[in-house]
Protein backbone atom coordinates (compact mmCIF):
# COMPACT_ATOMS: atom_id res chain seq x y z
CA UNK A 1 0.00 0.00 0.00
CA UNK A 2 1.50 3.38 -0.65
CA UNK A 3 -0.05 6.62 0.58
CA UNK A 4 0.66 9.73 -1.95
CA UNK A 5 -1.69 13.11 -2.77
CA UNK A 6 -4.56 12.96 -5.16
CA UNK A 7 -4.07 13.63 -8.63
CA UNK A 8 -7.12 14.62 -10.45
CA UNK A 9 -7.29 11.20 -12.51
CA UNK A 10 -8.57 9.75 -8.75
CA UNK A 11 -11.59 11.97 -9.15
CA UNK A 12 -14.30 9.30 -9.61
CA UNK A 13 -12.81 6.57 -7.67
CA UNK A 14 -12.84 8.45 -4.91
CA UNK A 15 -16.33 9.83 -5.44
CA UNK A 16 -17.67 5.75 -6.13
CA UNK A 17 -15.48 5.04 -2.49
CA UNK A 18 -17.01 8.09 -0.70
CA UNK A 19 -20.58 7.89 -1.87
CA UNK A 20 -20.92 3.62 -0.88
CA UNK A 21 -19.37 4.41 2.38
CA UNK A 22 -21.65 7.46 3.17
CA UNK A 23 -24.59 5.72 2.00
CA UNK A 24 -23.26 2.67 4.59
CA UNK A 25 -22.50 4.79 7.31
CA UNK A 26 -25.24 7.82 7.20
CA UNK A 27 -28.44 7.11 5.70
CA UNK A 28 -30.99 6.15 8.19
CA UNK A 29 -28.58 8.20 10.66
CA UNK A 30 -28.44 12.01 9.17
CA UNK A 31 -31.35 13.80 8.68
CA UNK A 32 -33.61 13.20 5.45
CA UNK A 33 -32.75 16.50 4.50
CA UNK A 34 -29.15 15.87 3.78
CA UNK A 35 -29.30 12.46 3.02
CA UNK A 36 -31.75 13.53 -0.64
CA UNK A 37 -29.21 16.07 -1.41
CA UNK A 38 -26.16 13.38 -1.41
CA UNK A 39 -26.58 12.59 -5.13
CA UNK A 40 -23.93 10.51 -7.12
CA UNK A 41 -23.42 14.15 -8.93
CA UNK A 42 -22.94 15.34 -5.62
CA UNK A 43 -20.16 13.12 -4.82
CA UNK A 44 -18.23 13.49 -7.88
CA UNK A 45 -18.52 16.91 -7.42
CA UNK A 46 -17.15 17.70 -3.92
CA UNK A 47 -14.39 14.53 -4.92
CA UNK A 48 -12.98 16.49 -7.86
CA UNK A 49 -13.39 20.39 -5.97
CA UNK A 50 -11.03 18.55 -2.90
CA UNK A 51 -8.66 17.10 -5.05
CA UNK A 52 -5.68 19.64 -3.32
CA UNK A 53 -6.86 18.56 0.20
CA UNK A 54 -6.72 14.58 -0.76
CA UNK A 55 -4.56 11.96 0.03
CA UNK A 56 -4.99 8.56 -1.18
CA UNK A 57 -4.05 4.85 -0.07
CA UNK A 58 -3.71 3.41 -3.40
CA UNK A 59 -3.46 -0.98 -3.58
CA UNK A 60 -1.34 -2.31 -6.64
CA UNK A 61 -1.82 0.95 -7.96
CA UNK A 62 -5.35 1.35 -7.65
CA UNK A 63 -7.12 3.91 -5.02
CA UNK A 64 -8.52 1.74 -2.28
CA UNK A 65 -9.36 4.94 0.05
CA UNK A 66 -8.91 8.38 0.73
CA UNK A 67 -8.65 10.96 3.14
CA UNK A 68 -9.53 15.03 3.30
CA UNK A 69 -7.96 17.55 5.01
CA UNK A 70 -9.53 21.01 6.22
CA UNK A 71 -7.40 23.17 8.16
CA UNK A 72 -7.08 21.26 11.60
CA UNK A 73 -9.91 18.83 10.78
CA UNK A 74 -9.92 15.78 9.13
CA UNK A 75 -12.92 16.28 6.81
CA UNK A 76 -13.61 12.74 5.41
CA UNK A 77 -11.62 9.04 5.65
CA UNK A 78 -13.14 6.39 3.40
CA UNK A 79 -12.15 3.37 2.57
CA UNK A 80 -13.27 0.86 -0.08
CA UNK A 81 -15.62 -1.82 1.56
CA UNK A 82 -13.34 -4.36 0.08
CA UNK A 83 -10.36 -2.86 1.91
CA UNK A 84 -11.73 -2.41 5.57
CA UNK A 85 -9.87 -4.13 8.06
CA UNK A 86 -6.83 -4.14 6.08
CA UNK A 87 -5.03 -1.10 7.78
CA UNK A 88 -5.26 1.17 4.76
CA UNK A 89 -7.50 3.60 7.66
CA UNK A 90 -5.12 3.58 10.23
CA UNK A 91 -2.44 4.86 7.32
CA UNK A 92 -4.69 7.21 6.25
CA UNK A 93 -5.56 8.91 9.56
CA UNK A 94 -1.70 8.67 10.51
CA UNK A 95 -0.71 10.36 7.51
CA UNK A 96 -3.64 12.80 7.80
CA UNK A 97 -2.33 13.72 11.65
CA UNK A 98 0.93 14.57 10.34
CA UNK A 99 -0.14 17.09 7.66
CA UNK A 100 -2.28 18.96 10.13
CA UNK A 101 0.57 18.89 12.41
CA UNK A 102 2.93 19.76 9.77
CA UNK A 103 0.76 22.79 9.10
CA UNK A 104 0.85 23.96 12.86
CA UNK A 105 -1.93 22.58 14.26
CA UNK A 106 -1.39 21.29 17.92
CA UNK A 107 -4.88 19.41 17.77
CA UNK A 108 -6.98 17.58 15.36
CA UNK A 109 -10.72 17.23 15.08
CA UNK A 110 -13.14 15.22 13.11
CA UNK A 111 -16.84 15.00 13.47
CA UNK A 112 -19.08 11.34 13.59
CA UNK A 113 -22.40 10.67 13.98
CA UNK A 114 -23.16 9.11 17.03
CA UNK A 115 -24.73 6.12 16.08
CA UNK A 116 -21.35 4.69 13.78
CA UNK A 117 -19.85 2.86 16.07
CA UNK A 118 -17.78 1.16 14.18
CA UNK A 119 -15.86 4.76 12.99
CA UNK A 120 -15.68 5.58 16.52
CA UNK A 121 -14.01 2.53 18.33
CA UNK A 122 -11.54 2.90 15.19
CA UNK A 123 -11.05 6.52 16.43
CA UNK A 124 -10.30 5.83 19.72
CA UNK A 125 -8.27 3.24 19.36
CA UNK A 126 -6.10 5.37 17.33
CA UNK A 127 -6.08 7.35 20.26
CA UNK A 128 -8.61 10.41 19.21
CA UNK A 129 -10.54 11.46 22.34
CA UNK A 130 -14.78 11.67 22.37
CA UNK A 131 -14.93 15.32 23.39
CA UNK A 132 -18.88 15.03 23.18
CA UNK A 133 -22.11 15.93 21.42
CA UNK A 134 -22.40 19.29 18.98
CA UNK A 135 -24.03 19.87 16.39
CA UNK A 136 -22.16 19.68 12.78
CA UNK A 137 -23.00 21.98 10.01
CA UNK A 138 -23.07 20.03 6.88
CA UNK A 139 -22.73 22.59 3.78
CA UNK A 140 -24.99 21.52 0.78
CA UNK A 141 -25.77 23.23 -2.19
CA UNK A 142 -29.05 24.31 -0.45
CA UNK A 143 -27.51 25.59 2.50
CA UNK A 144 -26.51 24.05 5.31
CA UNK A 145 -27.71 20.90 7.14
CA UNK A 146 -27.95 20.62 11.39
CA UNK A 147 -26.36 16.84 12.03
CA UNK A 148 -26.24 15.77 15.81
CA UNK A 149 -22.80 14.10 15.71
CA UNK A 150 -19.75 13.83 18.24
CA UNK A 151 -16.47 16.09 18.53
CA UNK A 152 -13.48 13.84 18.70
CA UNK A 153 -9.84 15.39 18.89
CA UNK A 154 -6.45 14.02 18.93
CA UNK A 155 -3.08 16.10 20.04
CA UNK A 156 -1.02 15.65 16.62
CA UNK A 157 1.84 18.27 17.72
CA UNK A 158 3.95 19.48 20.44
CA UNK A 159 6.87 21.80 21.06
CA UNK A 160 9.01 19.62 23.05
């Protein structure tokens, strides 16, 4: 597995990996609201806009997950169904840490909706930390979308 930025030639495959693993993680768990405006246009849209902000895990030379980064927050990790459990997350989130530490960040954050458990015992078991409930503001093209999720953060950078 090698980890390297996103080219735009990834577009689509990362739009096909993001869009299953939303649907698998979100609908029945967001509200309805944002769950009819994730279209497959909407996915290859947002993939190809955050092409700068991507890193992907890429298997025999084909992209088998992906992760975004935002400032200090780690704005989406997805992996290929076909790849879960094979570590390519845990590379991903490392290698996410270090670029928001690389850019100055002491601290991480990523937001989760409460009821994927499986995202967060993979969190905290990569040591992020469940700071609690709040309220993420998902931006559509319609505005922006009120999901009840939890705050977890991770200390990615010190001075000493």
């Amino acid at each position: 597995m090698t980890i390297r930025t996103a080219v735009d030639d990834d577009s689509s495959t990362i739009a096909a990996i993001w869009e299953a693993g939303w649907r698998d993680a979100h609908l029945g768990n967001v509200p309805d609201a944002l769950a009819r405006v994730r279209t497959t246009a909407t996915f290859v849209t947002r993939a190809r806009a955050s092409i700068p902000a991507t890193l992907v895990a890429t298997s025999d030379g084909v992209v088998v997950g992906f992760v975004m980064v935002d400032h200090d927050e780690l704005a989406q990790i997805y992996v290929d169904a076909r790849h879960r459990g094979s570590g390519v997350a845990a590379a991903l989130l490392d290698a996410a840490e270090h670029v928001i530490a690389a850019s100055g960040y002491p601290s991480a954050w990523l937001a989760v909706i409460a009821p994927n458990e499986r995202a967060r015992r993979f969190y905290q078991r990569n040591g992020w930390l469940d700071d609690g409930e709040f309220v993420y503001r998902a931006a559509t093209q319609d505005g922006a979308v009120d999901v009840p999720s939890r705050r977890y953060t991770k200390q990615v950078w010190t001075d000493s």
